[in-house]
Protein backbone atom coordinates (compact mmCIF):
# COMPACT_ATOMS: atom_id res chain seq x y z
CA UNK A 1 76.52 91.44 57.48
CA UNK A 2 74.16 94.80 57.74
CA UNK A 3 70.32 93.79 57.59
CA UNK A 4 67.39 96.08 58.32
CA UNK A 5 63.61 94.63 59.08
CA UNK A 6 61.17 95.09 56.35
CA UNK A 7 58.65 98.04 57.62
CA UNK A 8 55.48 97.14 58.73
CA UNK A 9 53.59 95.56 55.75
CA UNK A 10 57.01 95.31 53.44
CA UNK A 11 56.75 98.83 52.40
CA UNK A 12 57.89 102.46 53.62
CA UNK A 13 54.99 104.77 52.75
CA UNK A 14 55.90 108.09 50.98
CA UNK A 15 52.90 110.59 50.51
CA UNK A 16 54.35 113.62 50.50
CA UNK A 17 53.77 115.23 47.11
CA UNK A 18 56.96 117.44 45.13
CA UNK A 19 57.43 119.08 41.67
CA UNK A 20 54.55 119.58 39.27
CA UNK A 21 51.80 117.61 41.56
CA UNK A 22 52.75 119.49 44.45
CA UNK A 23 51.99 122.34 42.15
CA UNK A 24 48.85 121.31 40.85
CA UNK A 25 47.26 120.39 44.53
CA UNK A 26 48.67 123.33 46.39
CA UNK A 27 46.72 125.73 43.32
CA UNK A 28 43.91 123.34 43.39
CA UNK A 29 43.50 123.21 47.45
CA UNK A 30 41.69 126.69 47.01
CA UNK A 31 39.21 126.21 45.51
CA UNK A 32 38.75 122.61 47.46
CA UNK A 33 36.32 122.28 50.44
CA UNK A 34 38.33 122.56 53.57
CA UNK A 35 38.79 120.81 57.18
CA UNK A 36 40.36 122.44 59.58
CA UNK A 37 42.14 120.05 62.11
CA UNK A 38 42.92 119.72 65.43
CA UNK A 39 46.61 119.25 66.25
CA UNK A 40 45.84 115.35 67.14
CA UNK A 41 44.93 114.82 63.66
CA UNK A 42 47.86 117.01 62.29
CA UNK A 43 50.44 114.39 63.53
CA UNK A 44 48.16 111.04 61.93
CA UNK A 45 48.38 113.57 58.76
CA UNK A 46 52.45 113.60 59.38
CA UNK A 47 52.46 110.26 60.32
CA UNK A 48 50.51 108.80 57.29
CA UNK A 49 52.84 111.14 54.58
CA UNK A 50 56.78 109.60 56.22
CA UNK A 51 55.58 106.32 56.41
CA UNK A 52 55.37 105.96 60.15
CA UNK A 53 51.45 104.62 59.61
CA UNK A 54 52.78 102.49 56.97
CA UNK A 55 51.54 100.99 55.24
CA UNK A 56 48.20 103.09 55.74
CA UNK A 57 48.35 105.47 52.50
CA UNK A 58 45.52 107.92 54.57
CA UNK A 59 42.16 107.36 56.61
CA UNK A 60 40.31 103.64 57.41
CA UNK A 61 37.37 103.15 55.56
CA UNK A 62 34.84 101.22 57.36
CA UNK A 63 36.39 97.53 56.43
CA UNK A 64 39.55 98.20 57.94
CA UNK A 65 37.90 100.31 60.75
CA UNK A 66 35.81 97.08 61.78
CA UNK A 67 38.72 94.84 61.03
CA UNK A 68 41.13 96.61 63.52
CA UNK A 69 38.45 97.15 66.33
CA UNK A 70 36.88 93.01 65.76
CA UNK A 71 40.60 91.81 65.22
CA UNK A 72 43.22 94.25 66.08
CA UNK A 73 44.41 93.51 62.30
CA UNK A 74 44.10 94.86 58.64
CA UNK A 75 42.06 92.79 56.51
CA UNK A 76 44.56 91.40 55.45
CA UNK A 77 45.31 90.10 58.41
CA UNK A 78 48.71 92.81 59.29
CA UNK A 79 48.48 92.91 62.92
CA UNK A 80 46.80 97.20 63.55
CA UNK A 81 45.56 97.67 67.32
CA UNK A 82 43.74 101.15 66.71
CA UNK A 83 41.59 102.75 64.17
CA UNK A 84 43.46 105.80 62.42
CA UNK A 85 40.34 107.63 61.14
CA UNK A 86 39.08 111.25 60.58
CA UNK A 87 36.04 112.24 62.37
CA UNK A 88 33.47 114.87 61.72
CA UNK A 89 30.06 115.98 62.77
CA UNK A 90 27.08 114.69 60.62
CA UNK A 91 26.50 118.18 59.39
CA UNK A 92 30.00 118.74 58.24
CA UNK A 93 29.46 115.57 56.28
CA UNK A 94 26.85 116.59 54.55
CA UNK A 95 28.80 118.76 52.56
CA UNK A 96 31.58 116.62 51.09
CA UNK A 97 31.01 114.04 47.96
CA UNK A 98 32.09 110.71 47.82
CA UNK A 99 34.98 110.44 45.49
CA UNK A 100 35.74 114.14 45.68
CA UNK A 101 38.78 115.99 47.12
CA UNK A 102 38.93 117.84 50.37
CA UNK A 103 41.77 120.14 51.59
CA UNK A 104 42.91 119.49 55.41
CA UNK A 105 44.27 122.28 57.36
CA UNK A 106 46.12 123.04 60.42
CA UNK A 107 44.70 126.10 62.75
CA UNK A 108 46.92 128.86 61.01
CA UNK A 109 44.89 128.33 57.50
CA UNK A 110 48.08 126.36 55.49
CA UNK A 111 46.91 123.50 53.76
CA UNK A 112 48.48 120.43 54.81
CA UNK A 113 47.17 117.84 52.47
CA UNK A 114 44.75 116.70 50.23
CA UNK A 115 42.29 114.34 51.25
CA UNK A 116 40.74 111.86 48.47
CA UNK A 117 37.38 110.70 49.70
CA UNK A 118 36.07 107.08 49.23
CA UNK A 119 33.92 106.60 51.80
CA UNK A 120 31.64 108.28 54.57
CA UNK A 121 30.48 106.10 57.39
CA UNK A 122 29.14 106.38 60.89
CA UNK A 123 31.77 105.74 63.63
CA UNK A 124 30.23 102.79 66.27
CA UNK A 125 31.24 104.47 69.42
CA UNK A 126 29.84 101.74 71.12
CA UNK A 127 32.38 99.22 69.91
CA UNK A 128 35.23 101.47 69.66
CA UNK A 129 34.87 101.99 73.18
CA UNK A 130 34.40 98.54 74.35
CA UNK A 131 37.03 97.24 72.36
CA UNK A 132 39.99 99.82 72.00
CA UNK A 133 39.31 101.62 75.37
CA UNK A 134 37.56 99.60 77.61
CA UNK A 135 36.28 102.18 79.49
CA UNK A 136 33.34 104.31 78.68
CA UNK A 137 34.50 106.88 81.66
CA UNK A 138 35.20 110.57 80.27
CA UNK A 139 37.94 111.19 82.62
CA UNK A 140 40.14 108.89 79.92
CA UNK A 141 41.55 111.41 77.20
CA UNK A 142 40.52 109.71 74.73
CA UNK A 143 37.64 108.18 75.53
CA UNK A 144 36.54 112.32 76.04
CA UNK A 145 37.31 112.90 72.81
CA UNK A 146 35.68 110.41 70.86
CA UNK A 147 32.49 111.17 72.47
CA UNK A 148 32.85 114.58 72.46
CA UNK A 149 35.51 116.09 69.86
CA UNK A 150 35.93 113.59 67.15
CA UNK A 151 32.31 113.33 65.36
CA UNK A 152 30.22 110.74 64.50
CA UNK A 153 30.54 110.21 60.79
CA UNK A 154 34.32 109.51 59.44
CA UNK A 155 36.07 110.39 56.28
CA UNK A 156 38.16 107.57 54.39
CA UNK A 157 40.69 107.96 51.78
CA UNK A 158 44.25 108.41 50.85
CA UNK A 159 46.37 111.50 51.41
CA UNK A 160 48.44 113.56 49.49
CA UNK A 161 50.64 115.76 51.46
CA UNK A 162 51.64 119.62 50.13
CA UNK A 163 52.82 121.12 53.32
CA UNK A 164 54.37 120.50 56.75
CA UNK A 165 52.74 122.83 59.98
CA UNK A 166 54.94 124.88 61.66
CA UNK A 167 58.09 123.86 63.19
CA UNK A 168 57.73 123.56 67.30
CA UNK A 169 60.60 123.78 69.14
CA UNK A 170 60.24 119.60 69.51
CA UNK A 171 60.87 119.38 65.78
CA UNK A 172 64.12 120.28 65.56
CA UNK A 173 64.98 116.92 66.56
CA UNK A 174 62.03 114.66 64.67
CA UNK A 175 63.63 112.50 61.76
CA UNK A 176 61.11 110.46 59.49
CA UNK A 177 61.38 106.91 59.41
CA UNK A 178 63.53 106.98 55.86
CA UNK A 179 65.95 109.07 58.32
CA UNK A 180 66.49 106.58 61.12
CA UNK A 181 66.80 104.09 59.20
CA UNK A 182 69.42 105.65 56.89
CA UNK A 183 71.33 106.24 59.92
CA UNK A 184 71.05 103.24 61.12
CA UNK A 185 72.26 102.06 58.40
CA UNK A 186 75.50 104.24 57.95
CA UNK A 187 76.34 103.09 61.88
CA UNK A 188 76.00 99.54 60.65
CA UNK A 189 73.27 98.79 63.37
CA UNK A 190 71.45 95.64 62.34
CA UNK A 191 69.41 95.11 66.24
CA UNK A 192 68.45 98.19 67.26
CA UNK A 193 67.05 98.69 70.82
CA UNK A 194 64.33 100.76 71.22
CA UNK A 195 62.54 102.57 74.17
CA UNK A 196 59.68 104.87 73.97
CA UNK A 197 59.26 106.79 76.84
CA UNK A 198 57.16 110.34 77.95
CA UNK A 199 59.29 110.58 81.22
CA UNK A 200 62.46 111.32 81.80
CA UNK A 201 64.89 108.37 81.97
CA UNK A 202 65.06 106.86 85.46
CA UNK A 203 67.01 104.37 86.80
CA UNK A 204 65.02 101.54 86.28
CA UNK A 205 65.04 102.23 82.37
CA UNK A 206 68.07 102.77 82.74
CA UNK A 207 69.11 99.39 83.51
CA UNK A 208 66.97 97.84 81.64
CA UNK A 209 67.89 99.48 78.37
CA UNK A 210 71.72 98.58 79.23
CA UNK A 211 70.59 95.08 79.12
CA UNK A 212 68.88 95.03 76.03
CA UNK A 213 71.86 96.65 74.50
CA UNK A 214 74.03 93.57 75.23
CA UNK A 215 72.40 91.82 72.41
CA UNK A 216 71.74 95.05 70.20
CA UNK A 217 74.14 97.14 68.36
CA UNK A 218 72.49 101.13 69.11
CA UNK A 219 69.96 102.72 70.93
CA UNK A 220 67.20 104.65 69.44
CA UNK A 221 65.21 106.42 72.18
CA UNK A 222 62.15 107.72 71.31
CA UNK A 223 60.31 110.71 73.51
CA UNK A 224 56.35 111.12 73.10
CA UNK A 225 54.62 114.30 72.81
CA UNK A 226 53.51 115.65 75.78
CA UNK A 227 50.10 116.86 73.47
CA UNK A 228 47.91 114.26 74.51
CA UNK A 229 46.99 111.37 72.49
């Protein structure tokens, strides 16, 4: 008999907007205060909208922040290892409201979604650091962009998504989470194996992914970016 795990927290999130909201947003988005973002924070947009993040609906606020980087865990206590949160620079800040709207955009100008603030609070680099990193040295991607790209005061809210960014040539392949799992579904695959790699297959991953497949029914292989995270 066909079975398929419950996604993470017992439900696939869908914020991508269609019809007469998608309507309303896109018109409203210009006339929104706007945040232009890097391409890091264009995929937790994409991410957040097909569910991937599920079941985060958009950006911590500060009790799940604190909860993930004391806990690795929602409040709720849903295991989350790292903060997905939306940085900007105290100034920056200054100019959004609490409870109002803000449109986020990718370098070209489209607006990608709509971002309902609930909360501003400052980020605790500090902890962050010591607890998701554990490192402090600059050399570490990351770490060199939370202390010097990211900002110290972060945005919380749920999204609303009106657009997608332009296709890369990687896209032509990316399926959503409601994809995969359709498909698994229509092959009949109830244990899936999967492998996340950023290098090319070698031999040793080789054989270890024919292992696992003696006690799964299908592969699903999944590349990273090479933009880096």
């Amino acid at each position: 008999m066909h079975y398929q795990i419950a996604p993470h927290g017992n439900e696939l999130i869908n914020r991508v907007l269609t019809g007469a909201r998608r309507d309303f947003w896109q018109e409203k988005a210009e006339s929104l205060p706007s945040i232009t973002l890097d391409k890091r924070k264009v995929y937790d947009v994409m991410m957040i909208a097909d569910g991937a993040y599920s079941p985060l609906e958009g950006f911590m606020g500060s009790e799940d922040y604190t909860s993930v980087l004391n806990k690795m865990r929602l409040p709720n206590g849903l295991p989350w290892p790292i903060p997905i949160v939306l940085g900007v620079h105290p100034d920056r800040a200054d100019e959004f409201d609490v409870f109002g709207h803000i449109a986020l955009k990718d370098k070209t100008g489209l607006t990608l979604a709509i971002l309902h603030l609930t909360e501003k609070f400052k980020v605790n680099k500090d902890l962050e650091l010591a607890k998701i990193y554990r490192t402090t040295n600059p050399e570490h991607p990351s770490v060199k962009y939370l202390l010097e790209e990211r900002g110290d005061v972060l945005l919380a809210g749920p999204i609303d998504v009106i657009n997608r960014p332009a296709e890369d040539v990687l896209d032509t392949h990316l399926m959503t989470p409601a994809q995969t799992r359709r498909i698994f579904k229509e092959r009949g695959w109830s244990r899936v194996v999967g492998f996340q790699t950023h290098n090319p297959i070698l031999r040793s991953h080789e054989y270890m992914i024919k292992t696992a497949l003696e006690l799964g029914d299908g592969l699903f292989l999944h590349p990273l970016r090479t933009t880096p995270h």
